[in-house]
Protein backbone atom coordinates (compact mmCIF):
# COMPACT_ATOMS: atom_id res chain seq x y z
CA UNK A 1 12.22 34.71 -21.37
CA UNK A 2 11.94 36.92 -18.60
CA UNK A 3 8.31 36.19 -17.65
CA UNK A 4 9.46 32.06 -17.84
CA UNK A 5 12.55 32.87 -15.28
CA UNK A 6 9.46 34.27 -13.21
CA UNK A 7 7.51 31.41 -12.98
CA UNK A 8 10.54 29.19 -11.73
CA UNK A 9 11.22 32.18 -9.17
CA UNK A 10 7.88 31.70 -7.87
CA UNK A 11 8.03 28.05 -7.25
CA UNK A 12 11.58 28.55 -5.87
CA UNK A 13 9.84 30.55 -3.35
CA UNK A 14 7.17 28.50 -2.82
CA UNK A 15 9.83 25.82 -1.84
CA UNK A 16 12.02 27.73 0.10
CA UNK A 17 8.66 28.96 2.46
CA UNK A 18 7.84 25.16 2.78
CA UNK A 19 10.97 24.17 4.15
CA UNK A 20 11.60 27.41 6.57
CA UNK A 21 8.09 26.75 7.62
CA UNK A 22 8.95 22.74 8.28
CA UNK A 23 12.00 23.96 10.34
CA UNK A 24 10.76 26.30 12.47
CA UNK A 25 7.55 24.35 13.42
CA UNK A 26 10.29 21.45 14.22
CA UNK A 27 13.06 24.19 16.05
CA UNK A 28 9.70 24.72 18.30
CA UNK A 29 9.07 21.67 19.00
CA UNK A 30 12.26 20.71 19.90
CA UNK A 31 12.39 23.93 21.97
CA UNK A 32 9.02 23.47 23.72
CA UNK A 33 9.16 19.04 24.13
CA UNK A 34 9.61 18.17 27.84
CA UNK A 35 13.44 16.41 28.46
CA UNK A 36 12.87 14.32 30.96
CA UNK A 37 13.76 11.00 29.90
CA UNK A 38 13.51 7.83 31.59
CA UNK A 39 14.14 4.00 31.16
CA UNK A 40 10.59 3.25 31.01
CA UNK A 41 10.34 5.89 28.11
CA UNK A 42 13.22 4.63 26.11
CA UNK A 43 12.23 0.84 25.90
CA UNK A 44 10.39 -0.83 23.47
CA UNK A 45 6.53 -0.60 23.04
CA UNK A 46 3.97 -1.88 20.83
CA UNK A 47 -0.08 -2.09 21.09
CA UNK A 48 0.31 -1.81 24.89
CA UNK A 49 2.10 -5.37 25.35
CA UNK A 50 5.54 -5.06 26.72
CA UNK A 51 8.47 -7.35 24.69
CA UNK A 52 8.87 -10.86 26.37
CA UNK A 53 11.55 -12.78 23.64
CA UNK A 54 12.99 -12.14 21.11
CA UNK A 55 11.94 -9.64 18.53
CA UNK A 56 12.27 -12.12 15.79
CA UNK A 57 9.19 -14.97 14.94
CA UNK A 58 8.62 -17.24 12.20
CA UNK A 59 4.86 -16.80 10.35
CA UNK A 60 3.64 -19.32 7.85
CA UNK A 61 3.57 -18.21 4.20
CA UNK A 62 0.29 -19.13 4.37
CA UNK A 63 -1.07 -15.27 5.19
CA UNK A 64 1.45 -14.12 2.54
CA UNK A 65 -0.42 -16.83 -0.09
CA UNK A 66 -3.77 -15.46 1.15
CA UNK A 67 -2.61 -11.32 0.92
CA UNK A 68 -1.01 -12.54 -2.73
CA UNK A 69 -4.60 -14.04 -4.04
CA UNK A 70 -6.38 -10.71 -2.55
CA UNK A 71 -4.37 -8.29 -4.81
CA UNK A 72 -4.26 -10.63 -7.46
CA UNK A 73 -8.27 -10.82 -7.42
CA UNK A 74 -8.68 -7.03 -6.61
CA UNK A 75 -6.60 -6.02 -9.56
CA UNK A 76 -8.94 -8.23 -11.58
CA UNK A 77 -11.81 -6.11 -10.51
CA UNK A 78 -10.14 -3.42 -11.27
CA UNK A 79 -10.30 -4.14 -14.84
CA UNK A 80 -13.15 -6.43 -14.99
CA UNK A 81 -15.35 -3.11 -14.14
CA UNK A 82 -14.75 -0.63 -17.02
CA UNK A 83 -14.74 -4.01 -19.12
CA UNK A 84 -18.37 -4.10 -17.74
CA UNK A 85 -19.61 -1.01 -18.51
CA UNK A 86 -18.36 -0.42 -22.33
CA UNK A 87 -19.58 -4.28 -22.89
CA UNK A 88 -21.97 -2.86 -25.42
CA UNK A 89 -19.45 -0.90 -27.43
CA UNK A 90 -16.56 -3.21 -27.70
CA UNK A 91 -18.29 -5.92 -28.93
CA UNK A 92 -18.25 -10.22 -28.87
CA UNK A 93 -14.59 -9.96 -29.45
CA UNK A 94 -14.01 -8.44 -26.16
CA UNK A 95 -16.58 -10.47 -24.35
CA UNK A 96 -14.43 -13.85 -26.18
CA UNK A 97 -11.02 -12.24 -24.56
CA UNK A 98 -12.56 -11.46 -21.37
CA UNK A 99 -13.93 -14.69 -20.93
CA UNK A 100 -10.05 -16.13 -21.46
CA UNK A 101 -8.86 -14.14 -18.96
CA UNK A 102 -11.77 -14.76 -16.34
CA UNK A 103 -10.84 -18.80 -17.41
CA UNK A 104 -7.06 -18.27 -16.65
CA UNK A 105 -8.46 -16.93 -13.04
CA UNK A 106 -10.26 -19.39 -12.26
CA UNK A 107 -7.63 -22.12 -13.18
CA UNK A 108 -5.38 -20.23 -11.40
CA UNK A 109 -7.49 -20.46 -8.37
CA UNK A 110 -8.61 -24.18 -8.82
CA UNK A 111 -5.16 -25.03 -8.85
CA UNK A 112 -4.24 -22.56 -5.50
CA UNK A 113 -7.72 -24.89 -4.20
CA UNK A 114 -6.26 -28.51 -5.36
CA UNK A 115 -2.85 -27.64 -3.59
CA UNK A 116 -4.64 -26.83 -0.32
CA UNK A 117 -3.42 -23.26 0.03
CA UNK A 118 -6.95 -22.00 0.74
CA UNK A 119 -7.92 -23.77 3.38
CA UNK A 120 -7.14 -21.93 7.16
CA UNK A 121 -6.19 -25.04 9.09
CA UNK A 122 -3.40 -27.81 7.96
């Protein structure tokens, strides 16, 4: 029992020198950081464009439709490729489900086609 106390005793510490080590490196920084601050440092900035408006704007679901179909499609590669490469082993049985599910994809997309969500401009 004693030598399973031991190995929780050496994680503990393993822990404990983590977050002393995570302190101190912040305590220096903290200690070292210059403290001037200014208005120009405390207002907003992003990529180098200063805010004009509100920080609020509508975007068409259309890029959310597009990012959807990309991780729908790259999770089908996902398991299309192991599919792929025990073909031989699995047998017809597999190729017969596989080809379902490649046929539900490309419904899927036909329909996503015949609605107009793939094309760029309205």
């Amino acid at each position: 029992m004693r030598a399973y106390l031991d190995d929780y005793a050496a994680v503990g510490a393993i822990i404990l020198v983590g977050v002393l080590l995570a302190t101190a490196m912040l305590g220096v920084n903290r200690l070292m950081r210059p403290q001037v601050a200014s208005r120009a440092k405390t207002t907003t900035y992003e990529s180098g464009v200063d805010p004009v408006g509100e920080g609020w704007a509508q975007s068409t679901v259309r890029y959310y439709v597009y990012a959807f179909l990309y991780v729908i499609f790259a999770v089908d590669a996902v398991f299309l490729f192991p599919w792929a490469v025990v073909l031989d082993d699995i047998g017809r049985a597999a190729a017969a489900e596989m080809g379902i599910f490649i046929g539900i994809l490309v419904v899927g997309l036909a329909y996503a086609w015949r609605k107009g969500v793939l094309s760029w401009t309205p």
